[in-house]
Every structure is written in structure tokens, then in C-alpha cells.
PDB file of N, CA and C in Angstrom:
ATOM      1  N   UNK A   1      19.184  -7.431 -34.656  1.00  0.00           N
ATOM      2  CA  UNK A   1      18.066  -7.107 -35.515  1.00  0.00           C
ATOM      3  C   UNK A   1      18.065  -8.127 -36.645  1.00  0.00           C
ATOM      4  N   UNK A   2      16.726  -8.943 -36.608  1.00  0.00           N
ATOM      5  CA  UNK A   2      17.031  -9.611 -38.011  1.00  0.00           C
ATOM      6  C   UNK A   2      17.178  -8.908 -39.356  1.00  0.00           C
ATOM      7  N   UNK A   3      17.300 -10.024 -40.493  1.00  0.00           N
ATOM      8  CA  UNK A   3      17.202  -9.524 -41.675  1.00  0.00           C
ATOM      9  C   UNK A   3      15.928  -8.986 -42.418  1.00  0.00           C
ATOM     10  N   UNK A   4      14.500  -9.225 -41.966  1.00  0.00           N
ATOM     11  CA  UNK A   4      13.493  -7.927 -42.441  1.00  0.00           C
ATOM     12  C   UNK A   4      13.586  -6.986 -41.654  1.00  0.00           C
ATOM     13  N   UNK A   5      13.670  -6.493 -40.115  1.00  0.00           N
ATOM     14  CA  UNK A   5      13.581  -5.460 -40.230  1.00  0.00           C
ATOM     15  C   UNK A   5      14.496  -4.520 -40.668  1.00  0.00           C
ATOM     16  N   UNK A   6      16.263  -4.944 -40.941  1.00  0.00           N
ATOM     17  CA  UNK A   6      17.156  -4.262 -41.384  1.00  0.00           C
ATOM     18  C   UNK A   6      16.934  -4.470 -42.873  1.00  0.00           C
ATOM     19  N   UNK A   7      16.440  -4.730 -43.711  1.00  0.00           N
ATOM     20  CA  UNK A   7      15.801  -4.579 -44.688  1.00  0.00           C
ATOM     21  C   UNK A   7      14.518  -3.463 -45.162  1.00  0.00           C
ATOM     22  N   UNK A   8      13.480  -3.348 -44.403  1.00  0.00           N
ATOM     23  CA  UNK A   8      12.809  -2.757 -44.184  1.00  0.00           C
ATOM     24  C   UNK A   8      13.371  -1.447 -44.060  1.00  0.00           C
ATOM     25  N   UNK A   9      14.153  -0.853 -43.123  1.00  0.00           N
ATOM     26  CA  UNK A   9      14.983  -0.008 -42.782  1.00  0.00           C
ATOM     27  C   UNK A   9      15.413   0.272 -44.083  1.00  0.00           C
ATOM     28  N   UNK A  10      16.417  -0.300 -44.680  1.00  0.00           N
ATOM     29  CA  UNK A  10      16.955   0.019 -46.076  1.00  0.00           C
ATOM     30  C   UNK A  10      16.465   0.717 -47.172  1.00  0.00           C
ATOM     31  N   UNK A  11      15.426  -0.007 -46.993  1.00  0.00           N
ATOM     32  CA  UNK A  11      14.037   0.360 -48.214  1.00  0.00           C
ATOM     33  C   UNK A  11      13.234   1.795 -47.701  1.00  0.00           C
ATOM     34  N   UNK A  12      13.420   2.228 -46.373  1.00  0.00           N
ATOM     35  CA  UNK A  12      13.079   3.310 -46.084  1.00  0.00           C
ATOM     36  C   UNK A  12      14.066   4.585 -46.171  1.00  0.00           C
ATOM     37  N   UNK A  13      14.910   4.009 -46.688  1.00  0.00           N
ATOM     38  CA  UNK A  13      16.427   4.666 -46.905  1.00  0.00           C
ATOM     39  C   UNK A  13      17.060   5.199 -45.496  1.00  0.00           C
ATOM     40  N   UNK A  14      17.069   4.466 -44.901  1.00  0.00           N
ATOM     41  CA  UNK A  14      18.633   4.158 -44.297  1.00  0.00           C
ATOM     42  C   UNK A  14      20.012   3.541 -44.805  1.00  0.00           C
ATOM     43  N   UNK A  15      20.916   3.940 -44.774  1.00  0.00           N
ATOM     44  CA  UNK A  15      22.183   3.614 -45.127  1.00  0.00           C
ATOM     45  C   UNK A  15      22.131   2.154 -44.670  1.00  0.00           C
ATOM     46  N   UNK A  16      23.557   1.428 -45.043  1.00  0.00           N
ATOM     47  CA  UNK A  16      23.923   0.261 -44.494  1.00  0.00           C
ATOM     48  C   UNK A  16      24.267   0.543 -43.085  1.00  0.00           C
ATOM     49  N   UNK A  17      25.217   1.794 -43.172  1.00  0.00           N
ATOM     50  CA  UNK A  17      25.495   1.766 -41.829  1.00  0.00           C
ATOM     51  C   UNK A  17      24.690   2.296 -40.420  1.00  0.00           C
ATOM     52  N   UNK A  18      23.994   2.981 -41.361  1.00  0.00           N
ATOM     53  CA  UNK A  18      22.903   3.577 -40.022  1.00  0.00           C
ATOM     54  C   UNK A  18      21.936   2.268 -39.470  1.00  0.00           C
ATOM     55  N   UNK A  19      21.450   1.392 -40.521  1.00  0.00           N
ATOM     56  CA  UNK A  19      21.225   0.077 -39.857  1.00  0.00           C
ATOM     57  C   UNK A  19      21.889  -0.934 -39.082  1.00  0.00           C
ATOM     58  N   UNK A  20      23.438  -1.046 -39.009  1.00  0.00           N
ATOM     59  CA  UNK A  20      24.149  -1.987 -38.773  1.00  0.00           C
ATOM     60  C   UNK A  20      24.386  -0.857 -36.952  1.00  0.00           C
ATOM     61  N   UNK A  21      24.355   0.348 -37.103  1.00  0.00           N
ATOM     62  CA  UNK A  21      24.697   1.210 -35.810  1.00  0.00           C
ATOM     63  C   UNK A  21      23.632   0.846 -35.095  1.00  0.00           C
ATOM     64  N   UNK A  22      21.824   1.026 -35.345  1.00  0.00           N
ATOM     65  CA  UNK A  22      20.972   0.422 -35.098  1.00  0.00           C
ATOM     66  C   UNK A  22      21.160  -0.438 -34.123  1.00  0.00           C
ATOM     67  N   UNK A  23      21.357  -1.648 -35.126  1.00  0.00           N
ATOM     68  CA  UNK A  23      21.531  -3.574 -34.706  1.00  0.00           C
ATOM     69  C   UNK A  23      22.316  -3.416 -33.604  1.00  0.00           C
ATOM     70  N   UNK A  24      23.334  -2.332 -33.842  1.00  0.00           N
ATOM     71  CA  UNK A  24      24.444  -2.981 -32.691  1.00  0.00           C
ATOM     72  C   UNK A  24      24.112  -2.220 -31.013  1.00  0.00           C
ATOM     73  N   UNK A  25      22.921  -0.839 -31.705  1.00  0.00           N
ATOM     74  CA  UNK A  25      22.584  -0.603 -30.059  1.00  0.00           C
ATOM     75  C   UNK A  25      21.602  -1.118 -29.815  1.00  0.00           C
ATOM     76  N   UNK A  26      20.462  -2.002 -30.677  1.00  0.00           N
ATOM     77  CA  UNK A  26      19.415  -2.613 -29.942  1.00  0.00           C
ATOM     78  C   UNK A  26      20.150  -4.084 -29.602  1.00  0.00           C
ATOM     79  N   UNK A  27      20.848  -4.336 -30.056  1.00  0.00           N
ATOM     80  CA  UNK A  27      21.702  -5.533 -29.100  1.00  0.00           C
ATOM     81  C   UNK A  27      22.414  -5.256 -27.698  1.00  0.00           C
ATOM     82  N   UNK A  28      22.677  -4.111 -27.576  1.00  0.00           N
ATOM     83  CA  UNK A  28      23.340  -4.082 -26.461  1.00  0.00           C
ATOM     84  C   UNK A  28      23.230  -2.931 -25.484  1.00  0.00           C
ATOM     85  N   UNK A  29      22.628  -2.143 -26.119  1.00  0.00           N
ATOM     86  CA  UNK A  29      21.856  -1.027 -25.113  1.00  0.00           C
ATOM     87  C   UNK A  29      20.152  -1.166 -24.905  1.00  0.00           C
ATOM     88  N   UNK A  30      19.693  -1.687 -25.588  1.00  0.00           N
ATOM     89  CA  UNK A  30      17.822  -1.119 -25.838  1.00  0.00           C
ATOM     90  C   UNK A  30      17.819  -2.393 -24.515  1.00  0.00           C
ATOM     91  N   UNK A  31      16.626  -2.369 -23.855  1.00  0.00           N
ATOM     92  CA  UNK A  31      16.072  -3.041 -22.529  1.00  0.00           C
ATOM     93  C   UNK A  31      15.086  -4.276 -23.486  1.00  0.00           C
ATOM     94  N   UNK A  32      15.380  -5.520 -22.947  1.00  0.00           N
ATOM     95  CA  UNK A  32      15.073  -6.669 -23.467  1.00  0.00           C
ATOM     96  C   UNK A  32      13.847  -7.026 -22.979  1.00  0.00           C
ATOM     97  N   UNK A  33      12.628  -7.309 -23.263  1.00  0.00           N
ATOM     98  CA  UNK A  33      11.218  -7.630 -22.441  1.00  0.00           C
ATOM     99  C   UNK A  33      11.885  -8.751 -21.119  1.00  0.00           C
ATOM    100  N   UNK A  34      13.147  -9.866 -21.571  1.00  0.00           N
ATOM    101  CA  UNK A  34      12.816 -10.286 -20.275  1.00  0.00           C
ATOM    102  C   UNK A  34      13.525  -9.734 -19.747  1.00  0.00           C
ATOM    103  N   UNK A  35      14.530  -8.489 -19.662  1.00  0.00           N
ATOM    104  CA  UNK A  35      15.315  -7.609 -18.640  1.00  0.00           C
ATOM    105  C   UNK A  35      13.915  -6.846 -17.970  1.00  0.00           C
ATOM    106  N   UNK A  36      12.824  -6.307 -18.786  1.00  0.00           N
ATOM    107  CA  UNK A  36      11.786  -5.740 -18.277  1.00  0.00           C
ATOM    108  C   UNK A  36      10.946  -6.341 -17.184  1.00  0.00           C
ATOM    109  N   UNK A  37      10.991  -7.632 -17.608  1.00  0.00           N
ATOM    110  CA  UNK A  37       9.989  -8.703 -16.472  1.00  0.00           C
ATOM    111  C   UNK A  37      10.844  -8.970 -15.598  1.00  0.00           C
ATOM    112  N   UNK A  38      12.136  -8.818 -15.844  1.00  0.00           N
ATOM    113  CA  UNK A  38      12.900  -9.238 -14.373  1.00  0.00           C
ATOM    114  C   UNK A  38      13.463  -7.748 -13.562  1.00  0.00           C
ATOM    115  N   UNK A  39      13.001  -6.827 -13.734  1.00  0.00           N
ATOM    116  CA  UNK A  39      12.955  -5.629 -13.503  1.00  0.00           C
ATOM    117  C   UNK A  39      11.877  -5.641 -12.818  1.00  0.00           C
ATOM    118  N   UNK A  40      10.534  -6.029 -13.401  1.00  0.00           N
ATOM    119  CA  UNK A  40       8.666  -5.762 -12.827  1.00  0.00           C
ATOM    120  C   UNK A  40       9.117  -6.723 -11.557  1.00  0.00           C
ATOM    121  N   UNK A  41       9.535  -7.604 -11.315  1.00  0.00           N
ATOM    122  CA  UNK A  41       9.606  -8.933 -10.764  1.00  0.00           C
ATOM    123  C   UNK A  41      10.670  -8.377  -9.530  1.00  0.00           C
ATOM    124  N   UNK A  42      11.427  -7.699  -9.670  1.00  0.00           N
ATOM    125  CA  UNK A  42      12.422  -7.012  -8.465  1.00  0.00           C
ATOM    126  C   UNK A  42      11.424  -6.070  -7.967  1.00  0.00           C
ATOM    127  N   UNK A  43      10.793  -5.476  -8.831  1.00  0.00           N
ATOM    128  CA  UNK A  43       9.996  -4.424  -8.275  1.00  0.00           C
ATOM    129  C   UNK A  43       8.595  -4.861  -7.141  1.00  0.00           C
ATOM    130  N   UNK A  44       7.896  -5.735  -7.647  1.00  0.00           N
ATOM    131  CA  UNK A  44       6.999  -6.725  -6.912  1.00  0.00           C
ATOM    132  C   UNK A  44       7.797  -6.814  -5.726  1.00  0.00           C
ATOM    133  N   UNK A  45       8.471  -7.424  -5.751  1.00  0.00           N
ATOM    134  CA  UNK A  45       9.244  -8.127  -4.865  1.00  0.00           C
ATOM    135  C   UNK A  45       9.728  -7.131  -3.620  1.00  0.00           C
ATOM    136  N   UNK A  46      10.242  -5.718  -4.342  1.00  0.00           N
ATOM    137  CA  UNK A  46      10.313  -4.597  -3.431  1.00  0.00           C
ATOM    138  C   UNK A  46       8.962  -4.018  -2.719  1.00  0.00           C
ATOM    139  N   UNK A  47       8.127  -3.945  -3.298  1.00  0.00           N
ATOM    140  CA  UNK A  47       7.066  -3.435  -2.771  1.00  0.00           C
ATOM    141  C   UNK A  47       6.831  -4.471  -1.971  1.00  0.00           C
ATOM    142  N   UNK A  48       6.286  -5.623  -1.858  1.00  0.00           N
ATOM    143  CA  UNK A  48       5.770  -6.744  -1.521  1.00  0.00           C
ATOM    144  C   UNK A  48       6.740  -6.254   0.050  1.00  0.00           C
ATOM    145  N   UNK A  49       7.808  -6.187   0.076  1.00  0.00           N
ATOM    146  CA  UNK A  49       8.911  -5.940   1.312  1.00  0.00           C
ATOM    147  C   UNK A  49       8.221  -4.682   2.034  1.00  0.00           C
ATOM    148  N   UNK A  50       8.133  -3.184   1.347  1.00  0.00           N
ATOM    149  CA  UNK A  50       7.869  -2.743   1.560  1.00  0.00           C
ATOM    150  C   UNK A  50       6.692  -2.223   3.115  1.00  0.00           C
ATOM    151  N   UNK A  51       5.744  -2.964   1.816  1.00  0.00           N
ATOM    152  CA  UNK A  51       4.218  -3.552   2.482  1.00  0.00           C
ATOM    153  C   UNK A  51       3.922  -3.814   3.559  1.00  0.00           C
ATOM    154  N   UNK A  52       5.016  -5.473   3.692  1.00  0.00           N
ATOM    155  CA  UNK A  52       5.273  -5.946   5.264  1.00  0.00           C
ATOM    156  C   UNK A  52       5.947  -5.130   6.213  1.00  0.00           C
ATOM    157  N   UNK A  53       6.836  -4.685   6.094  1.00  0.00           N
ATOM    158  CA  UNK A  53       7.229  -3.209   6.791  1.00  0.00           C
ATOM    159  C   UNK A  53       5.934  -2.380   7.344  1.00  0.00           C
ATOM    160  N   UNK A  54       5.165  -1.694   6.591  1.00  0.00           N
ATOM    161  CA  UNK A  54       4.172  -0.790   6.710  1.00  0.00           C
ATOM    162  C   UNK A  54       3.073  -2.124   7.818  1.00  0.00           C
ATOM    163  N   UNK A  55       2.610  -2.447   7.017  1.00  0.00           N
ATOM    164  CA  UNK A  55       2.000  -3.268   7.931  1.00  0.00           C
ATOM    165  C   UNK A  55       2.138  -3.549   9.312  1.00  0.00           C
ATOM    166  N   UNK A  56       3.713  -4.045   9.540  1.00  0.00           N
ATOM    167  CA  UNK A  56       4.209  -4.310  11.290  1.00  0.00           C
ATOM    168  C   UNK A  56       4.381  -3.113  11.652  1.00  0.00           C
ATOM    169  N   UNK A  57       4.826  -2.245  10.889  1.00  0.00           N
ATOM    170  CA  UNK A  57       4.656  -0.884  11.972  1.00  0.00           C
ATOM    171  C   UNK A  57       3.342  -0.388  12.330  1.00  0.00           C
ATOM    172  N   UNK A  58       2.386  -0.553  11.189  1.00  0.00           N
ATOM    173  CA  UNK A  58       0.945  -0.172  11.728  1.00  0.00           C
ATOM    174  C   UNK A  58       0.542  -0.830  12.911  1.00  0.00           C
ATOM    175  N   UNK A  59       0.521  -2.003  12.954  1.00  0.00           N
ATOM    176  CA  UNK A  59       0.106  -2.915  13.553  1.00  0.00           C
ATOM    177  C   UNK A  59       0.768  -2.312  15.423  1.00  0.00           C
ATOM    178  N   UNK A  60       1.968  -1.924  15.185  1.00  0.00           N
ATOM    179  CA  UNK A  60       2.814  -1.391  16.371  1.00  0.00           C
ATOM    180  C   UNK A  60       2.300  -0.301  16.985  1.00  0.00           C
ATOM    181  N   UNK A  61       1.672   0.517  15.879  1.00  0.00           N
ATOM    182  CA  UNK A  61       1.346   1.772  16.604  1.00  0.00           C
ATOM    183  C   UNK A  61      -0.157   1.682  16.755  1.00  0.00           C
ATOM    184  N   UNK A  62      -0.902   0.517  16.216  1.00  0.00           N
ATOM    185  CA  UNK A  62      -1.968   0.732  16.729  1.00  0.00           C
ATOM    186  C   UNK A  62      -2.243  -0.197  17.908  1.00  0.00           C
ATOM    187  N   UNK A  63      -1.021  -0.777  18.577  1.00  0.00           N
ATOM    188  CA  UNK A  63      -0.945  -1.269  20.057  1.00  0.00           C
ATOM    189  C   UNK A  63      -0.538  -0.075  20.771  1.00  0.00           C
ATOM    190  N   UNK A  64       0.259   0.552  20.660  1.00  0.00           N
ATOM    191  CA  UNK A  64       0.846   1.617  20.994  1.00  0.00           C
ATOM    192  C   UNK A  64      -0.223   2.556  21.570  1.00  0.00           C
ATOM    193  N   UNK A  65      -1.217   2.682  20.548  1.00  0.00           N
ATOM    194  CA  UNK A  65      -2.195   3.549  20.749  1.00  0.00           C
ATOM    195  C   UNK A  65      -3.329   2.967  21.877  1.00  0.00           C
ATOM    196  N   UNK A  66      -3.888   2.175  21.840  1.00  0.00           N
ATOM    197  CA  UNK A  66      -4.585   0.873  22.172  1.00  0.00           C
ATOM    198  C   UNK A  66      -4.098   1.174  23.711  1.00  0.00           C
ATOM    199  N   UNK A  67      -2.852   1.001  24.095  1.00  0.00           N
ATOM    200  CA  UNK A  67      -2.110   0.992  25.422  1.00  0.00           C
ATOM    201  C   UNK A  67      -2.137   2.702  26.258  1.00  0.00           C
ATOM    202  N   UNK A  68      -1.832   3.305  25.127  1.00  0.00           N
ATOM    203  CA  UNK A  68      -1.912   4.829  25.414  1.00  0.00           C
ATOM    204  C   UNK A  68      -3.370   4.948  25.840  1.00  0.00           C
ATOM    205  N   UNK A  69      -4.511   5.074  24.853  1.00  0.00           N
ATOM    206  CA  UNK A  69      -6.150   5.277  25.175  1.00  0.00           C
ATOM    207  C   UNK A  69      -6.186   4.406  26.845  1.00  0.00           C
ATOM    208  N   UNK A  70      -6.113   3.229  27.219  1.00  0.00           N
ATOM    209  CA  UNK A  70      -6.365   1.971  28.251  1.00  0.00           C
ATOM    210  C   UNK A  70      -5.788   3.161  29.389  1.00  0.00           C
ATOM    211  N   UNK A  71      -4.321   3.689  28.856  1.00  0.00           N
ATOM    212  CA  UNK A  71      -3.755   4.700  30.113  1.00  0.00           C
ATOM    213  C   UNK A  71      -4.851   5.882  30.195  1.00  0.00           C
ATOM    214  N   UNK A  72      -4.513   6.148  29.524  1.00  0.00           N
ATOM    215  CA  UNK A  72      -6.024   7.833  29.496  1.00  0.00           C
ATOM    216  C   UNK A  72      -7.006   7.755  30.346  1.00  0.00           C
ATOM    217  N   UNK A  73      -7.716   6.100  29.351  1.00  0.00           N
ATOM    218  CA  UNK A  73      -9.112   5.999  30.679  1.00  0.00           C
ATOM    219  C   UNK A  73      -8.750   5.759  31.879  1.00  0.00           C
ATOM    220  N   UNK A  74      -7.800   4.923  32.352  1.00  0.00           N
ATOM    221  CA  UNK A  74      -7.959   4.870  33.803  1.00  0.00           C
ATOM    222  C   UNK A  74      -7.656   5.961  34.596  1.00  0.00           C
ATOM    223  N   UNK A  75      -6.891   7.080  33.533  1.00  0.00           N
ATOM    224  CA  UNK A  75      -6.327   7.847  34.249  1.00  0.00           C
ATOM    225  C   UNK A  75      -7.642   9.038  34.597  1.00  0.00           C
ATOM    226  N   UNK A  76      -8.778   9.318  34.021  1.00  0.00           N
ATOM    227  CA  UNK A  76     -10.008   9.667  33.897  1.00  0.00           C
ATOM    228  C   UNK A  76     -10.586   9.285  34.876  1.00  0.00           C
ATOM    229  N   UNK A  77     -10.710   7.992  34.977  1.00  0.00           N
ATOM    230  CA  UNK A  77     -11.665   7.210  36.175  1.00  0.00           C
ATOM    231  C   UNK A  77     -11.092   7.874  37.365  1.00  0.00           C
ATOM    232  N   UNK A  78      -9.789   7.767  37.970  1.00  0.00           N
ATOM    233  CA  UNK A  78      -9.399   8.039  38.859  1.00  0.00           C
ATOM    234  C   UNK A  78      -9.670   9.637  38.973  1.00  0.00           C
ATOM    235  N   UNK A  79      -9.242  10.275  37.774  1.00  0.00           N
ATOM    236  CA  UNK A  79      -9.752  11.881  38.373  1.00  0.00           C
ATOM    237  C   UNK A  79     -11.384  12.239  38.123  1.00  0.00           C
ATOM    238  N   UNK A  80     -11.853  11.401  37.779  1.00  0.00           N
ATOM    239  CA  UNK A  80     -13.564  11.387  37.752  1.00  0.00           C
ATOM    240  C   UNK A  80     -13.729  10.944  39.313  1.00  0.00           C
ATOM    241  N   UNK A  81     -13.222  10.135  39.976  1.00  0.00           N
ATOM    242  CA  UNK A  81     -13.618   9.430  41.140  1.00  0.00           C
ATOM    243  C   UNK A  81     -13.645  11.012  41.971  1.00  0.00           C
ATOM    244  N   UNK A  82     -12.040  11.342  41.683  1.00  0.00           N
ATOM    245  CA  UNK A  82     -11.726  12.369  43.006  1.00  0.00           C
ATOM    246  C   UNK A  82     -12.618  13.317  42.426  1.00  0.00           C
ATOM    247  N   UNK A  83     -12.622  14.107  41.429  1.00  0.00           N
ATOM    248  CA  UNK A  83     -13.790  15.610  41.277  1.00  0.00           C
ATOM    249  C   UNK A  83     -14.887  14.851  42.094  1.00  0.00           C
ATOM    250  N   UNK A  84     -15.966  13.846  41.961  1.00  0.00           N
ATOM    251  CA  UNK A  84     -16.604  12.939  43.001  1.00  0.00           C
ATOM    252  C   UNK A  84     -16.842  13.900  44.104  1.00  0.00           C
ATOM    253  N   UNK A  85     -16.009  12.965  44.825  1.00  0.00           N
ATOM    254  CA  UNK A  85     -15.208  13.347  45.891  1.00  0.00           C
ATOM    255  C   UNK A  85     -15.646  14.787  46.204  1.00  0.00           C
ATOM    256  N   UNK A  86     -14.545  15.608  45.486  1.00  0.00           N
ATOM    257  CA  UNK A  86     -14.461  17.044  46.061  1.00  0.00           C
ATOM    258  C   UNK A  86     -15.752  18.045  45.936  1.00  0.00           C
ATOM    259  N   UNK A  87     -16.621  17.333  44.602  1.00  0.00           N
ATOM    260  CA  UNK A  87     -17.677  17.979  44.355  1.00  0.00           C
ATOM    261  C   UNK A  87     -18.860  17.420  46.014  1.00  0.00           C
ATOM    262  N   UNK A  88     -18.600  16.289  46.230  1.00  0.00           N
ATOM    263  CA  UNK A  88     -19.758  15.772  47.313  1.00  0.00           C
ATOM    264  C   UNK A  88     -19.721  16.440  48.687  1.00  0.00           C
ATOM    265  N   UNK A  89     -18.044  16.606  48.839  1.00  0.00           N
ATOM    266  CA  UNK A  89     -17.879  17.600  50.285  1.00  0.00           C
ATOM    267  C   UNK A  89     -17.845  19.140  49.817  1.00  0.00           C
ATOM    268  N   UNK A  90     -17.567  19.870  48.722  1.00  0.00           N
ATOM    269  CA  UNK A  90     -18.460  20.537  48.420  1.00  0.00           C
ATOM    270  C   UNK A  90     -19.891  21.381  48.550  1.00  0.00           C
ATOM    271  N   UNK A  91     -20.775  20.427  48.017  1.00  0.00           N
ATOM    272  CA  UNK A  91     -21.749  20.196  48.919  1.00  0.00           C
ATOM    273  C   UNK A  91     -22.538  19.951  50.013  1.00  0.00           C
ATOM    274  N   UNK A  92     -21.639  19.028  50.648  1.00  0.00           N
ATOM    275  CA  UNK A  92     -21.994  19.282  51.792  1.00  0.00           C
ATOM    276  C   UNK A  92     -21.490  20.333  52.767  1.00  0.00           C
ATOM    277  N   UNK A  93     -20.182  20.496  52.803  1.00  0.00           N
ATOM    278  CA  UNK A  93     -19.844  22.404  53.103  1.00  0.00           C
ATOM    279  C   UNK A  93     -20.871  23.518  53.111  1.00  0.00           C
ATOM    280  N   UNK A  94     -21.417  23.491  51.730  1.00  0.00           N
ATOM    281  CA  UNK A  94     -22.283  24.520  51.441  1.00  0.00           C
ATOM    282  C   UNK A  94     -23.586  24.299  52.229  1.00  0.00           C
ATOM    283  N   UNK A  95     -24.298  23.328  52.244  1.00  0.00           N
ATOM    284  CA  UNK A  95     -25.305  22.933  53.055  1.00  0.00           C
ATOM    285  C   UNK A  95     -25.175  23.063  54.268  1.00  0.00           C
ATOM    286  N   UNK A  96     -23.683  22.452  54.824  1.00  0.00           N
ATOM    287  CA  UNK A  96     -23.804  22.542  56.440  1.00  0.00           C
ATOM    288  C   UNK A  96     -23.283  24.509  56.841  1.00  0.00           C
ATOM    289  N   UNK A  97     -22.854  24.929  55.848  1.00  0.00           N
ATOM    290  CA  UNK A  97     -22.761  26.465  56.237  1.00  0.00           C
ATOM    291  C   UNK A  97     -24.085  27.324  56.254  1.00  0.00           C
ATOM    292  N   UNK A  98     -24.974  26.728  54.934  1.00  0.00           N
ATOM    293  CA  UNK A  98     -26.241  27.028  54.624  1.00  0.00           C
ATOM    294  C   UNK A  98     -27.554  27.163  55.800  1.00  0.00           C
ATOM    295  N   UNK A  99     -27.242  25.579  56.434  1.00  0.00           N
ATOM    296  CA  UNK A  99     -27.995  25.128  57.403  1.00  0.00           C
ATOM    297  C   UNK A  99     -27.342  26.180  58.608  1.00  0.00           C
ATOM    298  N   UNK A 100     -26.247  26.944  58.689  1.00  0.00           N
ATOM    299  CA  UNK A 100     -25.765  27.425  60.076  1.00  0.00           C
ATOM    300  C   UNK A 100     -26.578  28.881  60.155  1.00  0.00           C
ATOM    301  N   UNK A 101     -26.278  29.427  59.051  1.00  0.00           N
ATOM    302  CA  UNK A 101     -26.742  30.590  58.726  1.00  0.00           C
ATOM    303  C   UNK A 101     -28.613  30.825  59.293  1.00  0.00           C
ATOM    304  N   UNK A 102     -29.109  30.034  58.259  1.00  0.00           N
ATOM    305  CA  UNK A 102     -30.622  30.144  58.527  1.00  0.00           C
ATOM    306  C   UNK A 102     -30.788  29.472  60.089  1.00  0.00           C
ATOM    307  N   UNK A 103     -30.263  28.671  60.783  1.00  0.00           N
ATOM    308  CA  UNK A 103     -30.635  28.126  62.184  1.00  0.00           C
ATOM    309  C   UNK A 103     -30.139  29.373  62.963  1.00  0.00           C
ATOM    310  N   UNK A 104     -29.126  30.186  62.484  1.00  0.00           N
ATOM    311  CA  UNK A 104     -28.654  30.747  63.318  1.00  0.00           C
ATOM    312  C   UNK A 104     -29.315  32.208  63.657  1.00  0.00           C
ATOM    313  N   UNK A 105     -30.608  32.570  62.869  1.00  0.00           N
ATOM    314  CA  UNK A 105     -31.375  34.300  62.550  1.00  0.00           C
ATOM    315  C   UNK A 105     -32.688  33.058  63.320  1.00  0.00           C
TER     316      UNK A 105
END
């Protein structure tokens, strides 16, 4: 602490020693602006890490997903093909039983 503000202090009536106890914890306990900026600056730096993390995993699961949906549809097509299928003979079942019935009175 310089000499105005431990002056200042004085004049506000603080003791000698309650100023000099002061001085000696803002010297060596209180957080220094550039301990603060190199604190903000680890912190950047963490997030910034962070970030890229989040990012490649997004990026992972939205292949992930991408690959999953590609499986789904084909897997659709193929059971769209067969209902197709089962619905057309189906139909024709019903028709050719249809057709037996009425040919047959």
C-alpha cells in the first residue's frame, strides 16, 4: 500500500497498526488485477477446450443420427414393399373368392 492511501487511512483513524496489518494482507493475500487476467485468461482458455469437446461430440451424434434415420428408411422401404405385397394378394384372394361365390349361385 503506498504512502497516501496509508495516510488517508490514518486520517480516518486507523491506528498505525491496523494500517501496516492492511498493507501486509493486500500484499500478500488480496488478488492482483494481473492474477485476475491471468485467471480470465485460464478460464477462456478452459472454455475455449470445453467448446471443442461439445462441438466433436455434436458433430458425432449428429452422424450417428444421420446413419440411424438412412437405417430406419430403408428399413421402411423394405416393409412398405412387403405390406405391398401382402396387401395385393390380399386382394386378389378376396376377388378370386368373391368371383367364386357369385359364378357359383
Amino acid at each position: 500500500m503506498s504512502a497516501v492511501p496509508a495516510f488517508k487511512l490514518v486520517e480516518a483513524g486507523f491506528s498505525q497498526p491496523q494500517v501496516e496489518a492492511l498493507a501486509e494482507f493486500m500484499q500478500t493475500e488480496a488478488a492482483r488485477r494481473s492474477d485476475l487476467l491471468e485467471v480470465k485468461a485460464d478460464l477462456k482458455a478452459d472454455i475455449a477446450e470445453v467448446e471443442h469437446r461439445l462441438d466433436t461430440r455434436i458433430s458425432e451424434v449428429k452422424s450417428e443420427l444421420k446413419a440411424d434415420i438412412a437405417e430406419v428408411k430403408s428399413e421402411l422401404r423394405a416393409t412398405s414393399r412387403l405390406h405391398n405385397w401382402m396387401i395385393g394378394f390380399n386382394v386378389g384372394l378376396t376377388l378370386l373368392i368373391l368371383g367364386k361365390l357369385f359364378l357359383a349361385h
